[in-house]
N, C-alpha and C. Protein backbone atom coordinates (compact mmCIF):
# COMPACT_ATOMS: atom_id res chain seq x y z
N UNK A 1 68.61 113.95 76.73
CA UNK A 1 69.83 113.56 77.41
C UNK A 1 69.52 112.34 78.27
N UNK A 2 70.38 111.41 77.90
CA UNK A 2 70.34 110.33 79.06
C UNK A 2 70.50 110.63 80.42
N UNK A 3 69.94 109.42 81.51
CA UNK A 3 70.04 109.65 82.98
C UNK A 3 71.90 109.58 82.78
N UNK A 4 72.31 108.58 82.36
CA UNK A 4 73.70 108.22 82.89
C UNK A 4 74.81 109.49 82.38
N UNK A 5 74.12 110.42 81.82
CA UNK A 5 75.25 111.87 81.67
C UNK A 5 74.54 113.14 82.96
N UNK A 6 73.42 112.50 83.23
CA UNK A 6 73.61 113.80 84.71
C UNK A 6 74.50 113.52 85.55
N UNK A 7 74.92 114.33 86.36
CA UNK A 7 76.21 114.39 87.71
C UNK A 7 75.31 115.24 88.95
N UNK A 8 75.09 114.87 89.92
CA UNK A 8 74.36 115.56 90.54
C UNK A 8 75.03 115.76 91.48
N UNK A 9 75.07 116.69 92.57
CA UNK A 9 75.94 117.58 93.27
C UNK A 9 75.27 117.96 94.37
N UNK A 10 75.50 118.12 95.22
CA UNK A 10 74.53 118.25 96.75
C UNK A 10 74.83 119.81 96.92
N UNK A 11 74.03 120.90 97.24
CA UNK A 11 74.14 122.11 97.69
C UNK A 11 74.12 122.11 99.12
N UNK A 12 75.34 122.27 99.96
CA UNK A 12 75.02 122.56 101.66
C UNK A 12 74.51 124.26 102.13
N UNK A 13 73.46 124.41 101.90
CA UNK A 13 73.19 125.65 102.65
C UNK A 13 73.33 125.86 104.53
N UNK A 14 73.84 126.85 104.89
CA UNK A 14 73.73 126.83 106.42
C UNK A 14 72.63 127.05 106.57
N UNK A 15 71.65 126.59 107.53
CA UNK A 15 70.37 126.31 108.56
C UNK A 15 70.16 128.00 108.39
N UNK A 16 71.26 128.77 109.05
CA UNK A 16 70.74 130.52 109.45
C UNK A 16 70.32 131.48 108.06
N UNK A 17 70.80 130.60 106.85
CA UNK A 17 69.99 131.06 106.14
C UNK A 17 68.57 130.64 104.75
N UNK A 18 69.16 129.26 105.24
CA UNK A 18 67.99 127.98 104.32
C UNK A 18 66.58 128.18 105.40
N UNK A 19 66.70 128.29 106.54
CA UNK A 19 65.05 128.23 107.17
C UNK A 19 64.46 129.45 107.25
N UNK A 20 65.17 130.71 107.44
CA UNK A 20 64.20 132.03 107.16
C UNK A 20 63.65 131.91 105.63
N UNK A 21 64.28 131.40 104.30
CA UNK A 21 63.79 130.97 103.13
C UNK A 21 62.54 130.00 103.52
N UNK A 22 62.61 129.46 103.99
CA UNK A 22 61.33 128.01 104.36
C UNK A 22 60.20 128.90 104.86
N UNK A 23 60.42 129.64 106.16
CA UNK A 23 59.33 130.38 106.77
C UNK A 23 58.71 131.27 105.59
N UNK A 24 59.66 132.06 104.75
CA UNK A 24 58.98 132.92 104.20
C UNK A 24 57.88 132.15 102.77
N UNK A 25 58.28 131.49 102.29
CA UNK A 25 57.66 130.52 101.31
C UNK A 25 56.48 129.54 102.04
N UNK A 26 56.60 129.50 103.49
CA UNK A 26 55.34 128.90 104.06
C UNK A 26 54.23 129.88 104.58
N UNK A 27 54.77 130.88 104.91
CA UNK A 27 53.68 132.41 105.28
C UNK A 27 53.44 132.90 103.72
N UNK A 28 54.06 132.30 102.75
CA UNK A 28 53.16 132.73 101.72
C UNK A 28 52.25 131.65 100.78
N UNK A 29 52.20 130.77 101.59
CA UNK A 29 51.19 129.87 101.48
C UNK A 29 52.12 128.60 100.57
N UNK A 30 52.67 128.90 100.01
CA UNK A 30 53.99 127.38 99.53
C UNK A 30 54.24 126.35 100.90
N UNK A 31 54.21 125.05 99.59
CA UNK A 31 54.35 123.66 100.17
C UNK A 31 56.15 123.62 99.95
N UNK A 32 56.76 123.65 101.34
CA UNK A 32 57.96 123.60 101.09
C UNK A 32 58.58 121.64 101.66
N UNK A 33 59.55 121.48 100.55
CA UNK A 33 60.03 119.52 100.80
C UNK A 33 61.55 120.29 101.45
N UNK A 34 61.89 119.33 102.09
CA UNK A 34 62.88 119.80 102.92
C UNK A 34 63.79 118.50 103.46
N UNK A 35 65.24 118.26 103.36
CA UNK A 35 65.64 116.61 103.34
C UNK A 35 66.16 116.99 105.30
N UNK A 36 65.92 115.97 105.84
CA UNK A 36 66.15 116.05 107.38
C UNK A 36 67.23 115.67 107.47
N UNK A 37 67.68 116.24 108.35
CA UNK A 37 69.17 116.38 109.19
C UNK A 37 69.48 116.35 110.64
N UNK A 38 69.90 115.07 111.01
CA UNK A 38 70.32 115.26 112.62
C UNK A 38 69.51 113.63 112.81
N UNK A 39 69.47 113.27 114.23
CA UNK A 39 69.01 111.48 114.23
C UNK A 39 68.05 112.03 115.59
N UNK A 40 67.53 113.23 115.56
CA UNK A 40 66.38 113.57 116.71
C UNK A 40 64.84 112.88 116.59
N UNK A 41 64.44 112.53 115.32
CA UNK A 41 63.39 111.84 114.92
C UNK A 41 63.68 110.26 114.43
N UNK A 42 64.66 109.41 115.20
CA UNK A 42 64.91 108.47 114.80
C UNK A 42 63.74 107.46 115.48
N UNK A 43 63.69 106.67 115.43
CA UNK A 43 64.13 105.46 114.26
C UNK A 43 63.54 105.36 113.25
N UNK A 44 62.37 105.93 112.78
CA UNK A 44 61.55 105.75 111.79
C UNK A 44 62.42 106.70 110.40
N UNK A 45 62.55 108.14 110.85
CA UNK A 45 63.11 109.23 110.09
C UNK A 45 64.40 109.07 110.36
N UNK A 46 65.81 109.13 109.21
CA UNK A 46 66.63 109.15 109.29
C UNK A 46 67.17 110.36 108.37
N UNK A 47 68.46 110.92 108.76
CA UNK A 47 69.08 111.99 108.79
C UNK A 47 69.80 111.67 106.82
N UNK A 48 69.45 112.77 106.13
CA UNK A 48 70.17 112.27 104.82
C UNK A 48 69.73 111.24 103.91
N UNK A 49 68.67 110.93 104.69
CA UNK A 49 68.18 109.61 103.58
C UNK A 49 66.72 110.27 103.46
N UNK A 50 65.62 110.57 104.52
CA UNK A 50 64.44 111.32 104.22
C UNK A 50 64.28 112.89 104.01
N UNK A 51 63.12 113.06 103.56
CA UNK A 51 62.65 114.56 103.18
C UNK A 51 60.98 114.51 103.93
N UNK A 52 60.70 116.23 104.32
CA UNK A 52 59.58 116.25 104.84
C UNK A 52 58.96 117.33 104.26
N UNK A 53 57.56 117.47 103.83
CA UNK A 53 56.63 118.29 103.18
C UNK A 53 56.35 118.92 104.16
N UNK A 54 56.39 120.41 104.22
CA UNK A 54 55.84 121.16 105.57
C UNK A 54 54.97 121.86 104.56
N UNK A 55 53.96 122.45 105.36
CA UNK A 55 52.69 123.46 105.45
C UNK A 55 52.50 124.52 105.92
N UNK A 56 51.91 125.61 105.69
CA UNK A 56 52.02 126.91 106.99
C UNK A 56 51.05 126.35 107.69
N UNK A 57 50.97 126.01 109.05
CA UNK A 57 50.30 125.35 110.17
C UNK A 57 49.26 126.39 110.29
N UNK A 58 47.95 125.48 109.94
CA UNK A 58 46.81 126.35 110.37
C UNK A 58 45.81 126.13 111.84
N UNK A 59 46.41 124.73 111.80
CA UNK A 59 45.69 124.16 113.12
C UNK A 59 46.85 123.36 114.09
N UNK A 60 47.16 123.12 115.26
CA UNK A 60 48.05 122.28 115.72
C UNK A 60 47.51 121.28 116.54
N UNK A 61 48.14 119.98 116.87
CA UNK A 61 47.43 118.94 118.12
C UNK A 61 48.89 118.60 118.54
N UNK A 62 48.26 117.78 119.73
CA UNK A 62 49.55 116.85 120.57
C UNK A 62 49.03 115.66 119.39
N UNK A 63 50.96 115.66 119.43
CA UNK A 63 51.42 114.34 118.43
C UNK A 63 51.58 114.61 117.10
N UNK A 64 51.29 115.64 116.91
CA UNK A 64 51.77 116.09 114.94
C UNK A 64 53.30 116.67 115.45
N UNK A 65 53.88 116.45 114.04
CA UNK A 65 55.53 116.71 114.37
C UNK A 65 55.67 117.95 113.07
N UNK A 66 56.22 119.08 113.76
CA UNK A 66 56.09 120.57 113.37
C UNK A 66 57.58 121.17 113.12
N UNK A 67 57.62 121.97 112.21
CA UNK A 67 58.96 122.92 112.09
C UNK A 67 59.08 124.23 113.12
N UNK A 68 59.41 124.40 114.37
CA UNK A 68 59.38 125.31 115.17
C UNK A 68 61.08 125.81 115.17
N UNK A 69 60.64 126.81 115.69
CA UNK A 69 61.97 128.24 116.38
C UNK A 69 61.93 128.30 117.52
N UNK A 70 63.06 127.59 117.83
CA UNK A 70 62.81 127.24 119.47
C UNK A 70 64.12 128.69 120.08
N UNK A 71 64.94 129.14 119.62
CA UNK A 71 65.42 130.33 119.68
C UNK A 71 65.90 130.76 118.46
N UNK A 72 66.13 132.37 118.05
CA UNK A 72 67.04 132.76 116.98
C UNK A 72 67.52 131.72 115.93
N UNK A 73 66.99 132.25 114.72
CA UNK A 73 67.59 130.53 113.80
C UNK A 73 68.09 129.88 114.27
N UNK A 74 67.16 129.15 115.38
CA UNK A 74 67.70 127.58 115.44
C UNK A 74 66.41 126.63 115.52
N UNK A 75 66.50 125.77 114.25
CA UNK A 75 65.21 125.57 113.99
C UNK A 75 65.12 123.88 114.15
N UNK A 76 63.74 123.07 114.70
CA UNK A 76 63.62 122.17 114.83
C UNK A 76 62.64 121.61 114.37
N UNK A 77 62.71 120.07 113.79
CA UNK A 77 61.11 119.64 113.34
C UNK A 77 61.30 118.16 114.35
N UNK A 78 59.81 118.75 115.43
CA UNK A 78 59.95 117.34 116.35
C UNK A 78 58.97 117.41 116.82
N UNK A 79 58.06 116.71 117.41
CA UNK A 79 56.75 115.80 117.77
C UNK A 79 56.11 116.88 119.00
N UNK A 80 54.76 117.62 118.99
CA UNK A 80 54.13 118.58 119.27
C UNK A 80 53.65 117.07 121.00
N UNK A 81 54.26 117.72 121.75
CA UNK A 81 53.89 116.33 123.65
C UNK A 81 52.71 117.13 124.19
N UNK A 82 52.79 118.38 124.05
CA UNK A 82 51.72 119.23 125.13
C UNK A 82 51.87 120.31 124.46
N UNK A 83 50.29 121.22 124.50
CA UNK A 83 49.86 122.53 123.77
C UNK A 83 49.02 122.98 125.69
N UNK A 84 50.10 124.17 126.35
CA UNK A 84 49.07 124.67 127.26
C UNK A 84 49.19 126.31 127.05
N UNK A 85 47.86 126.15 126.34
CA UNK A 85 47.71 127.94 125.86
C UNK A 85 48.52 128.17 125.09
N UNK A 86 49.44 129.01 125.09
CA UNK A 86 50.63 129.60 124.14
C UNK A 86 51.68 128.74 124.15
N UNK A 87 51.54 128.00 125.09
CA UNK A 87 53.29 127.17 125.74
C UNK A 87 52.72 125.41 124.97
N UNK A 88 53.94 125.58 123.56
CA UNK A 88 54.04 123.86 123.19
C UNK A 88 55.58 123.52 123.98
N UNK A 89 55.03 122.25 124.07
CA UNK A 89 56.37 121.37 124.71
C UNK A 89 56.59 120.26 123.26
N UNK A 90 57.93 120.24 122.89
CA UNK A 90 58.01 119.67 122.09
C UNK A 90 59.17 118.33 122.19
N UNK A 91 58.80 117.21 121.33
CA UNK A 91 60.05 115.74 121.76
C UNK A 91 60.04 115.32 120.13
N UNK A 92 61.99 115.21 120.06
CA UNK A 92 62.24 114.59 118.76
C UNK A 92 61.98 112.96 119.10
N UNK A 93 61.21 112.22 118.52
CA UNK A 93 60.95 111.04 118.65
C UNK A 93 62.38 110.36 119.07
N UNK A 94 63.68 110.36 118.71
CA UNK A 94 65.08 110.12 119.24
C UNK A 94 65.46 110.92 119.76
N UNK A 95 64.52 111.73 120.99
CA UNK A 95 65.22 112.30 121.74
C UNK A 95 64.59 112.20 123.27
N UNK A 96 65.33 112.41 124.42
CA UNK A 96 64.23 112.02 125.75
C UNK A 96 64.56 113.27 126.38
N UNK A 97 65.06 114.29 125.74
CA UNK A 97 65.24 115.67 126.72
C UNK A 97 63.92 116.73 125.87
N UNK A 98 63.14 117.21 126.46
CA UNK A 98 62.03 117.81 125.48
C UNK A 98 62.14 119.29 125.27
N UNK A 99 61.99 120.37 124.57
CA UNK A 99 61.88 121.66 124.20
C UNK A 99 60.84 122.47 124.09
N UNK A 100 61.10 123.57 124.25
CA UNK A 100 59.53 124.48 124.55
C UNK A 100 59.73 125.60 123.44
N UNK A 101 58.53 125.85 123.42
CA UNK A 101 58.35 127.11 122.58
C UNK A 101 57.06 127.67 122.31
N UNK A 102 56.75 128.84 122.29
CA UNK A 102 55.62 129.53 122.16
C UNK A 102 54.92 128.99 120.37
N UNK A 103 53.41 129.14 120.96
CA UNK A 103 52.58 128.68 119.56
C UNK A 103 52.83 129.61 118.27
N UNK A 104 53.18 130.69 118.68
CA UNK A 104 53.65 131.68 117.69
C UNK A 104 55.20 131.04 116.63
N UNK A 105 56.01 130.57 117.46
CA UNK A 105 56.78 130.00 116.94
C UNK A 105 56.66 128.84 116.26
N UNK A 106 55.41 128.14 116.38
CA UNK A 106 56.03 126.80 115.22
C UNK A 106 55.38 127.53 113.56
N UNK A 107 56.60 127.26 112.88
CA UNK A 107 56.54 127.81 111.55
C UNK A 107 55.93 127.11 110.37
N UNK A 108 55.95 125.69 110.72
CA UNK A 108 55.69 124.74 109.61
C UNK A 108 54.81 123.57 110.05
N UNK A 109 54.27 122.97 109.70
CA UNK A 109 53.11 121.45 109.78
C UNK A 109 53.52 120.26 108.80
N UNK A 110 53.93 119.58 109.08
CA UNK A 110 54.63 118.51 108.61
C UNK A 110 53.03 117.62 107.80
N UNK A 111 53.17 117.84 106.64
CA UNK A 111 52.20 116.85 105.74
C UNK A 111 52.46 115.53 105.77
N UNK A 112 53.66 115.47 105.44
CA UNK A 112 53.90 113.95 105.25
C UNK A 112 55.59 113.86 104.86
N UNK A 113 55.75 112.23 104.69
CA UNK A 113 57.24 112.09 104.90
C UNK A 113 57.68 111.57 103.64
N UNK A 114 58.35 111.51 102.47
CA UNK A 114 59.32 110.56 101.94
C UNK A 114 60.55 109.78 102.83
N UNK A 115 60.00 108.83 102.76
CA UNK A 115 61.04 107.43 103.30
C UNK A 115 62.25 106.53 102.33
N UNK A 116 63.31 106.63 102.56
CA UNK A 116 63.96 105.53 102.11
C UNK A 116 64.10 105.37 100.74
N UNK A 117 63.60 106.89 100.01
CA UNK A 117 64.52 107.26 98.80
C UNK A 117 63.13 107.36 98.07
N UNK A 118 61.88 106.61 98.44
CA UNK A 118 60.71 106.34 97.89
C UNK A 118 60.07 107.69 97.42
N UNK A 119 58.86 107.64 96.30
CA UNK A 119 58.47 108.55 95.87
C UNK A 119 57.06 108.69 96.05
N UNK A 120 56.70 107.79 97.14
CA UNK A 120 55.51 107.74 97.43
C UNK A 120 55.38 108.24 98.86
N UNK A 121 54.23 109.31 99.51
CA UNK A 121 54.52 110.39 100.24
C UNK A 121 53.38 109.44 101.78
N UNK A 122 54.51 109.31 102.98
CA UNK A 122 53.60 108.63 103.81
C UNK A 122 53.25 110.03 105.16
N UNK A 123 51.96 110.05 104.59
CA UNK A 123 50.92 111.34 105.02
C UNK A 123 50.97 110.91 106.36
N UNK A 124 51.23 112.04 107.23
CA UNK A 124 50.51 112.13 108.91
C UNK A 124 49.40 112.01 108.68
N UNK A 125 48.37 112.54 108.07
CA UNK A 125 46.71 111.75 108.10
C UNK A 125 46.39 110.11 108.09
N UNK A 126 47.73 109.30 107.79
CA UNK A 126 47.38 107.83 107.13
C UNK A 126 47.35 107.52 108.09
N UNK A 127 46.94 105.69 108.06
CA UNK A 127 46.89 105.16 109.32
C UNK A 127 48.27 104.68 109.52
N UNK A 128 49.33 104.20 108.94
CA UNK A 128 50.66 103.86 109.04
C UNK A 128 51.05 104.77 109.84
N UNK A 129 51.15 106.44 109.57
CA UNK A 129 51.97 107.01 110.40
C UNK A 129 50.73 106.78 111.82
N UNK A 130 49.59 107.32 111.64
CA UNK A 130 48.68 107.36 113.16
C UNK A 130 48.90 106.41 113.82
N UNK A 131 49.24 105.07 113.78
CA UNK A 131 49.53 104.00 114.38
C UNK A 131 50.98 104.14 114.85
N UNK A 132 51.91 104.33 114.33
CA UNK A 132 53.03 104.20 114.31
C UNK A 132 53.50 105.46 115.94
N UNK A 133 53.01 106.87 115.75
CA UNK A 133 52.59 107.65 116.45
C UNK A 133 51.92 107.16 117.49
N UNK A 134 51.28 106.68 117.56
CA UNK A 134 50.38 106.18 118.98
C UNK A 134 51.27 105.02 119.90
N UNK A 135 52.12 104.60 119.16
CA UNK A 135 52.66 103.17 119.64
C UNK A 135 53.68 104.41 120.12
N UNK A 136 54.63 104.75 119.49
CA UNK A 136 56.19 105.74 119.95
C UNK A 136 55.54 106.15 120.64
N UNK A 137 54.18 107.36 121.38
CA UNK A 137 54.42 108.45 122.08
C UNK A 137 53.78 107.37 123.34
N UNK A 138 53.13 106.07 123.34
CA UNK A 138 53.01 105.24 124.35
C UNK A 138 54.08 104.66 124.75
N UNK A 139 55.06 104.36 124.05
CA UNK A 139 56.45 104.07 124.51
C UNK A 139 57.76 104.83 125.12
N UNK A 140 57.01 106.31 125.57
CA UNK A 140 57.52 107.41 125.86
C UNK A 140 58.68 107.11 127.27
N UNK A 141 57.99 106.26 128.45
CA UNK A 141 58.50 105.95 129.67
C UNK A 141 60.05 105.09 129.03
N UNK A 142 60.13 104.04 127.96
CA UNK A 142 61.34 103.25 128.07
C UNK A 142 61.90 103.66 126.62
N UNK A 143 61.78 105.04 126.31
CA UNK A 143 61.97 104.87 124.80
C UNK A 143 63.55 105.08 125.20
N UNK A 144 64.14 105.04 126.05
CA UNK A 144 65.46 105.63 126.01
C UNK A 144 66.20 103.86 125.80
N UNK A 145 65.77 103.26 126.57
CA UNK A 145 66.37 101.56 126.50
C UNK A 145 65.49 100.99 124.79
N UNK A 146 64.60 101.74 124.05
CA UNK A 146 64.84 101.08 122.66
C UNK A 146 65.53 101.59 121.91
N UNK A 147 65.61 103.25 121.82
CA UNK A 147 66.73 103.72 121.18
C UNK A 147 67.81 103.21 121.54
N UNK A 148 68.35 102.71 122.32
CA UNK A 148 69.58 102.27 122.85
C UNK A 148 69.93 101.12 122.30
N UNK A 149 68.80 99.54 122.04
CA UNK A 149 68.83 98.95 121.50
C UNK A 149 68.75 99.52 120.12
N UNK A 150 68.18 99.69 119.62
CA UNK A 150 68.13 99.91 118.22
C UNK A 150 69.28 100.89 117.84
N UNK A 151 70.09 101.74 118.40
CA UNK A 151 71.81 101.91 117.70
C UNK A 151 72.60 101.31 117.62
N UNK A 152 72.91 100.60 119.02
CA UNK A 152 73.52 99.74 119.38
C UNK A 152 73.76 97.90 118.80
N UNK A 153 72.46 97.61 118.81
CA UNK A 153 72.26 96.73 118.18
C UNK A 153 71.62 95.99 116.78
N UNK A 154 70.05 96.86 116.72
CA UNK A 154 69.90 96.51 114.86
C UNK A 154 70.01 97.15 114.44
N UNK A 155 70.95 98.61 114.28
CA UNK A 155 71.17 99.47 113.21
C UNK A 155 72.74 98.43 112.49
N UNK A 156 73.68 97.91 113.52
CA UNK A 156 74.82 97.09 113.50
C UNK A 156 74.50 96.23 112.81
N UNK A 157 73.40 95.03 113.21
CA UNK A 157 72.61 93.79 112.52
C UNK A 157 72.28 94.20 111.21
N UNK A 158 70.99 95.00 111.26
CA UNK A 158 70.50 95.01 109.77
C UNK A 158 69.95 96.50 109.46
N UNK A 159 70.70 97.07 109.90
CA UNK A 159 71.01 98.31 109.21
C UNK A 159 69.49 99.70 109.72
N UNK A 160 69.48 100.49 109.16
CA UNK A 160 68.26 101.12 109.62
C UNK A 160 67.00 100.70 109.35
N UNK A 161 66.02 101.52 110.00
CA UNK A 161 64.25 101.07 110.00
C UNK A 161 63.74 101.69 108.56
């Protein structure tokens, strides 16, 4: 069959029951791809256009960006700021208000990202993202005046990152 006779069709599952599916397929050791939703990891990750490879998290650090349960299915994948003892503090790279949650709760380890429709997978181990990471979580004090620019102004100009 040719490409130009498929029709492809988007499935909306609700969150309360698509991420207890994710947890359970990652506690059983499955690599689950997952397309992101919401503009909390902006500017790099955008909502509807990327997908993220999660892992069942065997190890965690400050600065890896994780699938956590921050209460009752309500689930988040955003940037690991501080690990003290049991207590992670967690920040969506587009976001400046931060979230907590016990180490027990993060469910998933983010491998790596598909970007921008691409089929080539840009790994948290690479140096693109490690760099990229080091620059955002140093830009932590004014990230609120670049997000600001960057909606405001080059998402308008030339569209997203």
């Amino acid at each position: 069959m040719s490409k130009q006779n498929i029709e492809r069709e988007d499935l909306h599952i609700p969150n309360g029951l698509f991420f207890p599916e994710v947890v359970r397929l990652l506690k059983e050791g499955y690599s689950v791809t997952i397309p992101l939703k919401g503009y909390s990891m902006r500017p790099f990750l955008e909502s509807g256009r990327d997908k993220a490879i999660l892992k069942k998290p065997s190890s965690i650090s400050v600065g890896e960006p994780v699938l956590c349960e921050i209460f009752p299915n309500h689930f988040v994948l955003h940037r690991i700021i501080s690990i003290q003892g049991d207590d992670i503090t967690l920040l969506g790279d587009g976001n400046i208000i931060t979230e907590t949650c016990k180490r027990d709760n993060v469910v998933g380890a983010v491998v790596g990202f598909y970007r921008k429709g691409r089929e080539s997978l840009d790994k948290t181990t690479g140096r693109k993202w490690k760099i990229y990471s080091a620059l955002w979580m140093f830009f932590r004090p004014i990230r609120r005046y670049l997000l600001g620019i960057y909606s405001h102004v080059w998402i308008p100009l030339f569209g997203t990152i």
